[in-house]
N, C-alpha and C. Protein backbone atom coordinates (compact mmCIF):
# COMPACT_ATOMS: atom_id res chain seq x y z
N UNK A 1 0.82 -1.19 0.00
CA UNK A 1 0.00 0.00 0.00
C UNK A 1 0.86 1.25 0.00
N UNK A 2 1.91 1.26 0.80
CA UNK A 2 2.99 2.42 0.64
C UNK A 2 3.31 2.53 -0.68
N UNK A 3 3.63 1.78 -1.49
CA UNK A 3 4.66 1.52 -2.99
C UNK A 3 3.39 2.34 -3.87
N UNK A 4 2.14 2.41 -3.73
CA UNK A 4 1.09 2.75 -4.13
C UNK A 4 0.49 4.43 -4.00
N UNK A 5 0.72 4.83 -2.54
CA UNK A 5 0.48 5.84 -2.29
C UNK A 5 1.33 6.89 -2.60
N UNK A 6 2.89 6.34 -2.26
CA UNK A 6 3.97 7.43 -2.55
C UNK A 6 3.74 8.12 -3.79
N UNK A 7 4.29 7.26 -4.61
CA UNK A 7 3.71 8.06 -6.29
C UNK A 7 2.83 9.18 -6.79
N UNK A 8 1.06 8.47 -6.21
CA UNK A 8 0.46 9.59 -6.08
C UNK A 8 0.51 10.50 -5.26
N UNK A 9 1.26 10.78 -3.83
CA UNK A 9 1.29 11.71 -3.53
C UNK A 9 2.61 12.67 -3.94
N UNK A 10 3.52 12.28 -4.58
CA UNK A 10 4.53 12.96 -5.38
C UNK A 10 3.78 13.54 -6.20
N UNK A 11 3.11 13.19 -7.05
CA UNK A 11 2.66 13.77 -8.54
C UNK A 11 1.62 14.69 -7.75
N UNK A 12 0.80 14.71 -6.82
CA UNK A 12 -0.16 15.29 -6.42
C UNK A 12 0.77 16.66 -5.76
N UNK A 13 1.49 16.46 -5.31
CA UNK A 13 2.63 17.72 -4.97
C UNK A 13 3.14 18.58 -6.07
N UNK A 14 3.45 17.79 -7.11
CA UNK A 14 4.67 18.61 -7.73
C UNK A 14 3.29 19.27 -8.75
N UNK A 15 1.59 18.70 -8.65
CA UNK A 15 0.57 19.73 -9.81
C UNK A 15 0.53 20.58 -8.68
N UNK A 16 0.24 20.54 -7.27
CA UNK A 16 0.09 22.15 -6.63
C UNK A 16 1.01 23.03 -6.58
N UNK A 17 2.60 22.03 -6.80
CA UNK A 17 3.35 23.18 -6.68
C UNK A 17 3.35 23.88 -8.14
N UNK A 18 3.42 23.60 -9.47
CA UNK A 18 3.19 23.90 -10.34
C UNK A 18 2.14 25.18 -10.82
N UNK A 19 0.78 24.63 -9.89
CA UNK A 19 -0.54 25.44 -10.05
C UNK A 19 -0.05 26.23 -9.20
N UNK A 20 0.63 26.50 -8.03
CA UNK A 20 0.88 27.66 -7.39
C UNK A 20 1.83 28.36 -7.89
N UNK A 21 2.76 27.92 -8.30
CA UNK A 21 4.13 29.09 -8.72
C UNK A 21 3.60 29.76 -10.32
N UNK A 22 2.63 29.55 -11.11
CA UNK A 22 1.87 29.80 -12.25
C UNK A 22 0.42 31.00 -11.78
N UNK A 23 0.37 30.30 -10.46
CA UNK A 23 -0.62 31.67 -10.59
C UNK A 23 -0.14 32.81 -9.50
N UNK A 24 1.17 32.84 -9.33
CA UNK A 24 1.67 34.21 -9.11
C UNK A 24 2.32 34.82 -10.05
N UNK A 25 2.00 35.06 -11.43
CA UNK A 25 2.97 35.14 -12.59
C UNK A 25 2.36 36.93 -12.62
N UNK A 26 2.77 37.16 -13.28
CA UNK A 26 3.46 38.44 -13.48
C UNK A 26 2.12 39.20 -14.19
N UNK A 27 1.45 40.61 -13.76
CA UNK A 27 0.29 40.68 -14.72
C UNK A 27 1.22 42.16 -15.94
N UNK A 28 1.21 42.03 -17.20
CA UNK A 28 2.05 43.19 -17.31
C UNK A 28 1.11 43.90 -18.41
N UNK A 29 0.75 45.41 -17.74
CA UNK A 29 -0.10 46.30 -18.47
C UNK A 29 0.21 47.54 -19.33
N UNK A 30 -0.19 47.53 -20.42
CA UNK A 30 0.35 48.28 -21.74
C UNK A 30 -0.49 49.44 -21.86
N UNK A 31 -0.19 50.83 -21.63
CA UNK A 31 -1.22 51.37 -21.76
C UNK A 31 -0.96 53.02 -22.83
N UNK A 32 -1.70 53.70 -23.37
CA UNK A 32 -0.93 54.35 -24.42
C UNK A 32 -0.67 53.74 -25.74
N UNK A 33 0.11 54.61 -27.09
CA UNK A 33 0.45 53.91 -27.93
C UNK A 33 1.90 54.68 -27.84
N UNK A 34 2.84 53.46 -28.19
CA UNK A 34 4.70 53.37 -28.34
C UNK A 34 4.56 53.80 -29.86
N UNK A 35 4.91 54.82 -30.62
CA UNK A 35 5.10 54.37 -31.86
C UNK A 35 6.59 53.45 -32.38
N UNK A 36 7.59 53.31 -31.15
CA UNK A 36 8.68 52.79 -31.76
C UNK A 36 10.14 53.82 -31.89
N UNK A 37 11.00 53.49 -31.85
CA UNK A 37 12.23 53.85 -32.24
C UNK A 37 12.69 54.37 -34.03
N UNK A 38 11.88 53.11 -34.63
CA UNK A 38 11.74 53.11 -35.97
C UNK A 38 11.01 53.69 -36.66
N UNK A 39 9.83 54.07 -36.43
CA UNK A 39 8.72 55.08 -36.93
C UNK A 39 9.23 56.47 -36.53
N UNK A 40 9.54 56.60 -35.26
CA UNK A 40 10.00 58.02 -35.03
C UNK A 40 10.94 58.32 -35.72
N UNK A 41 12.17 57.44 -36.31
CA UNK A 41 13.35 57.44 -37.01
C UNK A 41 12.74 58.27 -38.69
N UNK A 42 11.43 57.50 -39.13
CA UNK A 42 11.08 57.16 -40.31
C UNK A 42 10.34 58.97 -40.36
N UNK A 43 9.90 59.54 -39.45
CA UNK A 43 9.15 60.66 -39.35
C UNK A 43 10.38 61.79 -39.64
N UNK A 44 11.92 61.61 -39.21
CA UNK A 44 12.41 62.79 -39.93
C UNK A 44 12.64 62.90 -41.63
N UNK A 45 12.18 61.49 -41.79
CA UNK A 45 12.25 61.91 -43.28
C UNK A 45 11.17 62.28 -44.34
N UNK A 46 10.01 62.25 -43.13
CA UNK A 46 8.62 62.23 -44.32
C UNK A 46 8.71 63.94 -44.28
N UNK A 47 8.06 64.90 -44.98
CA UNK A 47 7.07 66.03 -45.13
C UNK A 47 6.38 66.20 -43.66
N UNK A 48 6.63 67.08 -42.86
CA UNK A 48 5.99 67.23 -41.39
C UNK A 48 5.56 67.80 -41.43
N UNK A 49 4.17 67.33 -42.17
CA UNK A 49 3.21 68.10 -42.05
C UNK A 49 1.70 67.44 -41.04
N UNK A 50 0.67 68.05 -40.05
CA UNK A 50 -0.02 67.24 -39.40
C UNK A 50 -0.84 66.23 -40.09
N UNK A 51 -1.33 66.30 -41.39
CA UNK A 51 -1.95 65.08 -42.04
C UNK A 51 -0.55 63.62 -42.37
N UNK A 52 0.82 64.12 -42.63
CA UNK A 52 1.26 63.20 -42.96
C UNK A 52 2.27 62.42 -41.38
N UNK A 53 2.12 63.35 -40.72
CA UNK A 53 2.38 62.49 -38.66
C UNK A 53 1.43 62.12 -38.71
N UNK A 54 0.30 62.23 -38.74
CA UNK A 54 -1.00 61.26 -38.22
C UNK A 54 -1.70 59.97 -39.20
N UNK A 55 -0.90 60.48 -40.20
CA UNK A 55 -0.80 58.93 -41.14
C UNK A 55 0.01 58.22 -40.57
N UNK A 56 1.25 58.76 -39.98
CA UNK A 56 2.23 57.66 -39.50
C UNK A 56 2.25 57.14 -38.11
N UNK A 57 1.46 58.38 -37.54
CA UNK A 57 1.37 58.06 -35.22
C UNK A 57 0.25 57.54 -35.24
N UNK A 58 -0.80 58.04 -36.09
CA UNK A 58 -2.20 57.83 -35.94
C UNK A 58 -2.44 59.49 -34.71
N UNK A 59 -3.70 58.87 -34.35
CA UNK A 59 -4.50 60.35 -33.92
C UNK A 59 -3.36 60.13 -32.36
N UNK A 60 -3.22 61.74 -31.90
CA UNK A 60 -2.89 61.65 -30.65
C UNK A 60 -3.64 61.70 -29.59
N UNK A 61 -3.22 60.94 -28.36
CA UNK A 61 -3.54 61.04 -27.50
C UNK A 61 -4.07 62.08 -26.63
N UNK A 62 -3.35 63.60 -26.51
CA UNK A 62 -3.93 64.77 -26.49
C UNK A 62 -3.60 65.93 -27.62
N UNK A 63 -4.55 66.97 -27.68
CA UNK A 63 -4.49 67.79 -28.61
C UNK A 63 -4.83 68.87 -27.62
N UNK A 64 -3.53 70.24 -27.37
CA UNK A 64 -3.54 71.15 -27.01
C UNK A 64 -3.26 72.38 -27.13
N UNK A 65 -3.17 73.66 -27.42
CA UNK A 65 -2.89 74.68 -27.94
C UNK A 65 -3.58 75.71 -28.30
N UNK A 66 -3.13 77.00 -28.91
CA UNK A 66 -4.41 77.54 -29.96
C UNK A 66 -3.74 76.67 -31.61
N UNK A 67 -5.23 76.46 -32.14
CA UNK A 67 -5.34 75.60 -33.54
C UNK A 67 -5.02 74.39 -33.25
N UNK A 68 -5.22 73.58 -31.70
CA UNK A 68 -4.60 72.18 -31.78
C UNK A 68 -3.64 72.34 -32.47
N UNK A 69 -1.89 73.02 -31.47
CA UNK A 69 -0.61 73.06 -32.58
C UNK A 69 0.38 72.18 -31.40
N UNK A 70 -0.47 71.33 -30.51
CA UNK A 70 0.83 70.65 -29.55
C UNK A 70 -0.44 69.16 -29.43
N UNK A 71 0.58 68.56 -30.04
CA UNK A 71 -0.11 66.95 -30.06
C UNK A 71 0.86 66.09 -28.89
N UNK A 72 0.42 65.41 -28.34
CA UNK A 72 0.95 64.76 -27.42
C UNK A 72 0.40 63.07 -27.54
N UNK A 73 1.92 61.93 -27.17
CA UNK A 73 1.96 60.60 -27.57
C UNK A 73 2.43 60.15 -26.25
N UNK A 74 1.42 59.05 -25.79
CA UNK A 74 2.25 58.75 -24.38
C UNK A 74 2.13 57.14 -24.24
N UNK A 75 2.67 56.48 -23.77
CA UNK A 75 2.88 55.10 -23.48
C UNK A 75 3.49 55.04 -21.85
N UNK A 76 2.66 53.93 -21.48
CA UNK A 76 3.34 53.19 -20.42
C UNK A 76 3.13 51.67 -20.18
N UNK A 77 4.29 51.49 -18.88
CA UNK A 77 4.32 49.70 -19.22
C UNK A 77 4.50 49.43 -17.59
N UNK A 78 3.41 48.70 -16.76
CA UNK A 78 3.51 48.85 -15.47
C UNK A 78 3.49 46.88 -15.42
N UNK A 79 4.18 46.47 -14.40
CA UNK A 79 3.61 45.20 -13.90
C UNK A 79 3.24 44.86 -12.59
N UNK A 80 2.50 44.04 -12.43
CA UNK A 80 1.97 43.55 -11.15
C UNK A 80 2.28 42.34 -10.82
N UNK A 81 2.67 41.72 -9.37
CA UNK A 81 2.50 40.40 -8.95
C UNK A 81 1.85 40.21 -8.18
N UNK A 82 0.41 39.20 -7.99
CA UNK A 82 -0.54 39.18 -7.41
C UNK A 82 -0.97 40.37 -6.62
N UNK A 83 -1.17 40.92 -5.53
CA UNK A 83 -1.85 41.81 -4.91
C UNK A 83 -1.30 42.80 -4.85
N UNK A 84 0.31 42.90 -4.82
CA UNK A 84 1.02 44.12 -4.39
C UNK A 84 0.88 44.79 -5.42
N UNK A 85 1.47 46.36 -4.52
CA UNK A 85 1.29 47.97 -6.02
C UNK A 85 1.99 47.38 -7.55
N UNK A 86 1.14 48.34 -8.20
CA UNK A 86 1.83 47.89 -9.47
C UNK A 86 2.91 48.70 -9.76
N UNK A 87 4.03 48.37 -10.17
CA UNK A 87 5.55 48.69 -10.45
C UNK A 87 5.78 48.94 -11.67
N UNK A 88 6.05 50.39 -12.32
CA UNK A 88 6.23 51.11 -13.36
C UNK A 88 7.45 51.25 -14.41
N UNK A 89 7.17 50.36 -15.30
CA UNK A 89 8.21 49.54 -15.69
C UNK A 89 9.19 50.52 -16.90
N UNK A 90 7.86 51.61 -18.10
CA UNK A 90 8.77 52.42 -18.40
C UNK A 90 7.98 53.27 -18.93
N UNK A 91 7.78 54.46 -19.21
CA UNK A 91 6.98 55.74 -19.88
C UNK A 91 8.03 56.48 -20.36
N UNK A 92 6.94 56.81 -21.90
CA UNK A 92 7.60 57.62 -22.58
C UNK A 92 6.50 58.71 -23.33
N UNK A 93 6.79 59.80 -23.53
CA UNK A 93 6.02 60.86 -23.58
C UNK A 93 6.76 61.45 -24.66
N UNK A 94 5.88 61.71 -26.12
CA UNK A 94 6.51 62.28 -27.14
C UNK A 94 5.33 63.41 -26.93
N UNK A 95 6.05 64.62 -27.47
CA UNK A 95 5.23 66.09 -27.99
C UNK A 95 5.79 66.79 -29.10
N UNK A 96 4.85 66.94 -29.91
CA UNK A 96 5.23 67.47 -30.96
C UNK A 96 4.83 69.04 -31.03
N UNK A 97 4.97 69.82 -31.39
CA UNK A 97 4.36 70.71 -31.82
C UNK A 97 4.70 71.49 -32.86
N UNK A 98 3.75 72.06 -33.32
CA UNK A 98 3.57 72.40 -34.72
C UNK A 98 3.32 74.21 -34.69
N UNK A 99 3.52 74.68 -36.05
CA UNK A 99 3.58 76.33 -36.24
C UNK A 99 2.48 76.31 -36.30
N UNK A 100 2.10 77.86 -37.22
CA UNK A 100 0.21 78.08 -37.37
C UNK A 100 0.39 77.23 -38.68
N UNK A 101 1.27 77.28 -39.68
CA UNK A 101 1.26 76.97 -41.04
C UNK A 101 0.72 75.45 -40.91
N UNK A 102 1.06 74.74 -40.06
CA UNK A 102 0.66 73.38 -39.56
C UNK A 102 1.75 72.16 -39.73
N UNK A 103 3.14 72.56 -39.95
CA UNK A 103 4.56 71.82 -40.19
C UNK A 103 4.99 71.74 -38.51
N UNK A 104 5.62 70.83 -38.35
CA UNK A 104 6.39 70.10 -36.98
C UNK A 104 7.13 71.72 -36.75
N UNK A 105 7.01 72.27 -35.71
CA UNK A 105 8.16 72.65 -35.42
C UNK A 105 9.14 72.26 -34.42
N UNK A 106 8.87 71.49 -33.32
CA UNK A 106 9.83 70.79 -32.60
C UNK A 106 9.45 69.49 -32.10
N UNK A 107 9.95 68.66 -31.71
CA UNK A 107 9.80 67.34 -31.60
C UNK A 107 10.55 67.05 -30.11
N UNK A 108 9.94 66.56 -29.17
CA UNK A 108 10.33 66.28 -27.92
C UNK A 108 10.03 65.03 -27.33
N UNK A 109 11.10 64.24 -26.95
CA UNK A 109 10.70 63.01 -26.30
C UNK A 109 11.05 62.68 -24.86
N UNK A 110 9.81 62.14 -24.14
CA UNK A 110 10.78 62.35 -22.74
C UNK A 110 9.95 60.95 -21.89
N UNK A 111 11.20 60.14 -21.24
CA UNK A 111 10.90 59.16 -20.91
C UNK A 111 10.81 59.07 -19.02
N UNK A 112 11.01 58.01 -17.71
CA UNK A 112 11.11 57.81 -17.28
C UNK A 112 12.04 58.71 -16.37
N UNK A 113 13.22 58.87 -17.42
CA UNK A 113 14.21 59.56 -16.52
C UNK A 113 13.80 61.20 -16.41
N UNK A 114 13.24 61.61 -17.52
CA UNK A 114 12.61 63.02 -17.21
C UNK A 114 11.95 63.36 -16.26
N UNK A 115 11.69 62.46 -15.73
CA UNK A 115 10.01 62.43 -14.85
C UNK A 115 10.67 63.38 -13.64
N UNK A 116 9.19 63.84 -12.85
CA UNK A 116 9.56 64.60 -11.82
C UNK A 116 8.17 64.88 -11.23
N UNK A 117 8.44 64.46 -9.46
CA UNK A 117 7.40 64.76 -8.94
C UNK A 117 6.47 65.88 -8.76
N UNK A 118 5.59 66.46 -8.72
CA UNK A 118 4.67 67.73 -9.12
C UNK A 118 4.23 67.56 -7.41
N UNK A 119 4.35 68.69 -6.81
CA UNK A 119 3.91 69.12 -5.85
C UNK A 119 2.64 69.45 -5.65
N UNK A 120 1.72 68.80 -5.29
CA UNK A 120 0.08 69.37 -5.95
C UNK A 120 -0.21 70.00 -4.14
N UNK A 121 -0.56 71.20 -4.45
CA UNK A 121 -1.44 71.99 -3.54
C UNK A 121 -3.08 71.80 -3.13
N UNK A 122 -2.69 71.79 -1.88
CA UNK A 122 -3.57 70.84 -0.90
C UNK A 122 -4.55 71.75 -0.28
N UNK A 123 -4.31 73.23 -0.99
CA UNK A 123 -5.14 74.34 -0.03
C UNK A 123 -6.70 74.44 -0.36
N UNK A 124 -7.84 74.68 0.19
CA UNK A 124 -8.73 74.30 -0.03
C UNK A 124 -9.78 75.44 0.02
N UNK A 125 -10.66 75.97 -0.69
CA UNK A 125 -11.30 76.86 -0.49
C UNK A 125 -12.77 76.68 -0.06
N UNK A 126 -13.08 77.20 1.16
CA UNK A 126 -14.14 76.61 1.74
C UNK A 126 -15.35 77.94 1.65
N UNK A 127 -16.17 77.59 0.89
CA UNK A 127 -17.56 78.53 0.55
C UNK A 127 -18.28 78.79 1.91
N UNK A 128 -19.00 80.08 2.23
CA UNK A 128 -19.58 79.96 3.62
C UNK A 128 -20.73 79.30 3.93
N UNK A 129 -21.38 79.24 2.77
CA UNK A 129 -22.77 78.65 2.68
C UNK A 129 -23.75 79.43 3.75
N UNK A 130 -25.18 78.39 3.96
CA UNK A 130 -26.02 79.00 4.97
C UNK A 130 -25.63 77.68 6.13
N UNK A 131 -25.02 78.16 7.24
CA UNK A 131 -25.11 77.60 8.69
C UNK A 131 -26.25 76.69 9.17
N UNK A 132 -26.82 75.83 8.98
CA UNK A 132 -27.82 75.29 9.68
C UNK A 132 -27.56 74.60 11.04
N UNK A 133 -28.44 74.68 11.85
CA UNK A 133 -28.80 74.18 13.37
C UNK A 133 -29.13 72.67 12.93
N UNK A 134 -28.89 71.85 13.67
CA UNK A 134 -29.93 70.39 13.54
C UNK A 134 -31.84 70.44 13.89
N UNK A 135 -32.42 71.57 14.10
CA UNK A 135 -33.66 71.61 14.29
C UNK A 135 -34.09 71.97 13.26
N UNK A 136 -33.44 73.24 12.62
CA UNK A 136 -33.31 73.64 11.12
C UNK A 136 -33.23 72.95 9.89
N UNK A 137 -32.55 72.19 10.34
CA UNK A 137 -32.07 71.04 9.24
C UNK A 137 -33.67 69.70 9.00
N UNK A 138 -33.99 69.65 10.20
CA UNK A 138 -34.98 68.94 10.79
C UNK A 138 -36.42 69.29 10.29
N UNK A 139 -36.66 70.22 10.56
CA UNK A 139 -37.69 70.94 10.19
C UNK A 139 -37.94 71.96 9.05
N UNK A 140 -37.11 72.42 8.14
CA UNK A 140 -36.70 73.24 7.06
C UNK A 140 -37.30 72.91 6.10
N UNK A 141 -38.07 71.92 5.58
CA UNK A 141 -39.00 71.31 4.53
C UNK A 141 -40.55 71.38 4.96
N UNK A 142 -40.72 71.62 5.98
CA UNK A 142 -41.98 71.93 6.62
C UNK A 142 -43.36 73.06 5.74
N UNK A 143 -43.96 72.82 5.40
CA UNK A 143 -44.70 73.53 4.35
C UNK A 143 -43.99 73.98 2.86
N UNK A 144 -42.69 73.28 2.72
CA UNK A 144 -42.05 73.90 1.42
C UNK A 144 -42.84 73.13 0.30
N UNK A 145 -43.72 71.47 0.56
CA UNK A 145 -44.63 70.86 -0.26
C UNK A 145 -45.49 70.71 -0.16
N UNK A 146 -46.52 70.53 -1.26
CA UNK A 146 -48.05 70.26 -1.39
C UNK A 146 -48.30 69.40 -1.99
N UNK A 147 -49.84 68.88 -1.25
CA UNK A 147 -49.97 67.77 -1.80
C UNK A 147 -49.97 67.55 -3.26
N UNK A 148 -50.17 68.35 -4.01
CA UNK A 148 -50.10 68.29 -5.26
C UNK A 148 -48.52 67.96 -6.08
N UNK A 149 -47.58 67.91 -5.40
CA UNK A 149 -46.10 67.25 -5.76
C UNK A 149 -46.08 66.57 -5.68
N UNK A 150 -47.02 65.61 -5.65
CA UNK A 150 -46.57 64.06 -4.72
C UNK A 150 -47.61 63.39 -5.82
């Protein structure tokens, strides 16, 4: 009966250990569009003009300026392992912008290492409103309806 059991309980070990080390695998999330190293390469040689970048980037991600003249391309690549934060693997942020005539005028790419924390202000502006009492609050609807609302 031993010569019998061992076996299956080997094989019965080595599928949980299997099914366990498989479902802590790695979740990895793509978000944005990359156009590439090679497309961006391929863009100093076309006509920069905004119909012929958006034949080649496709539409951007944001459009800002006066005349929509600053297009913006962003990608990122984060992964996760089971529950913990997700870990930010690489971003890259292209901006283009363009004259009034509608030709590239500068081209900017900025990745991971550019990055920089933004201090966001925490100050809060508090409206005075009308003060209410809890009896006020309580009673303040008191003849404001008729039966005819209902």
């Amino acid at each position: 009966m031993c010569t019998i059991f061992l076996p299956n309980m080997i094989k019965t070990l080595i599928l949980i250990s299997i099914l366990f080390l498989t479902s802590c695998s790695k979740i990895t999330e793509f978000n944005g569009f990359n156009p590439g190293s090679e497309t961006l390469a391929t863009l100093d040689k076309v006509k920069k003009s905004k119909s012929n970048i958006k034949k080649l980037l496709g539409e951007p991600a944001i459009v800002q300026g006066k005349n929509g003249n600053t297009w913006i391309y962003f990608s990122q690549e984060k992964e996760q392992l089971a529950f913990l934060k997700p870990k930010l693997i690489s971003r890259t942020v292209i901006l283009l912008t363009f004259n009034n005539s509608g030709f590239l005028n500068t081209e900017e790419i900025y990745t991971m290492k550019d990055s920089r924390i933004i201090d966001i202000n925490s100050n809060k502006v508090v409206s005075g409103g009308r003060k209410l009492t809890i009896l006020q609050q309580i009673f303040g609807n008191i003849g404001n309806f008729s039966s005819q609302s209902f």
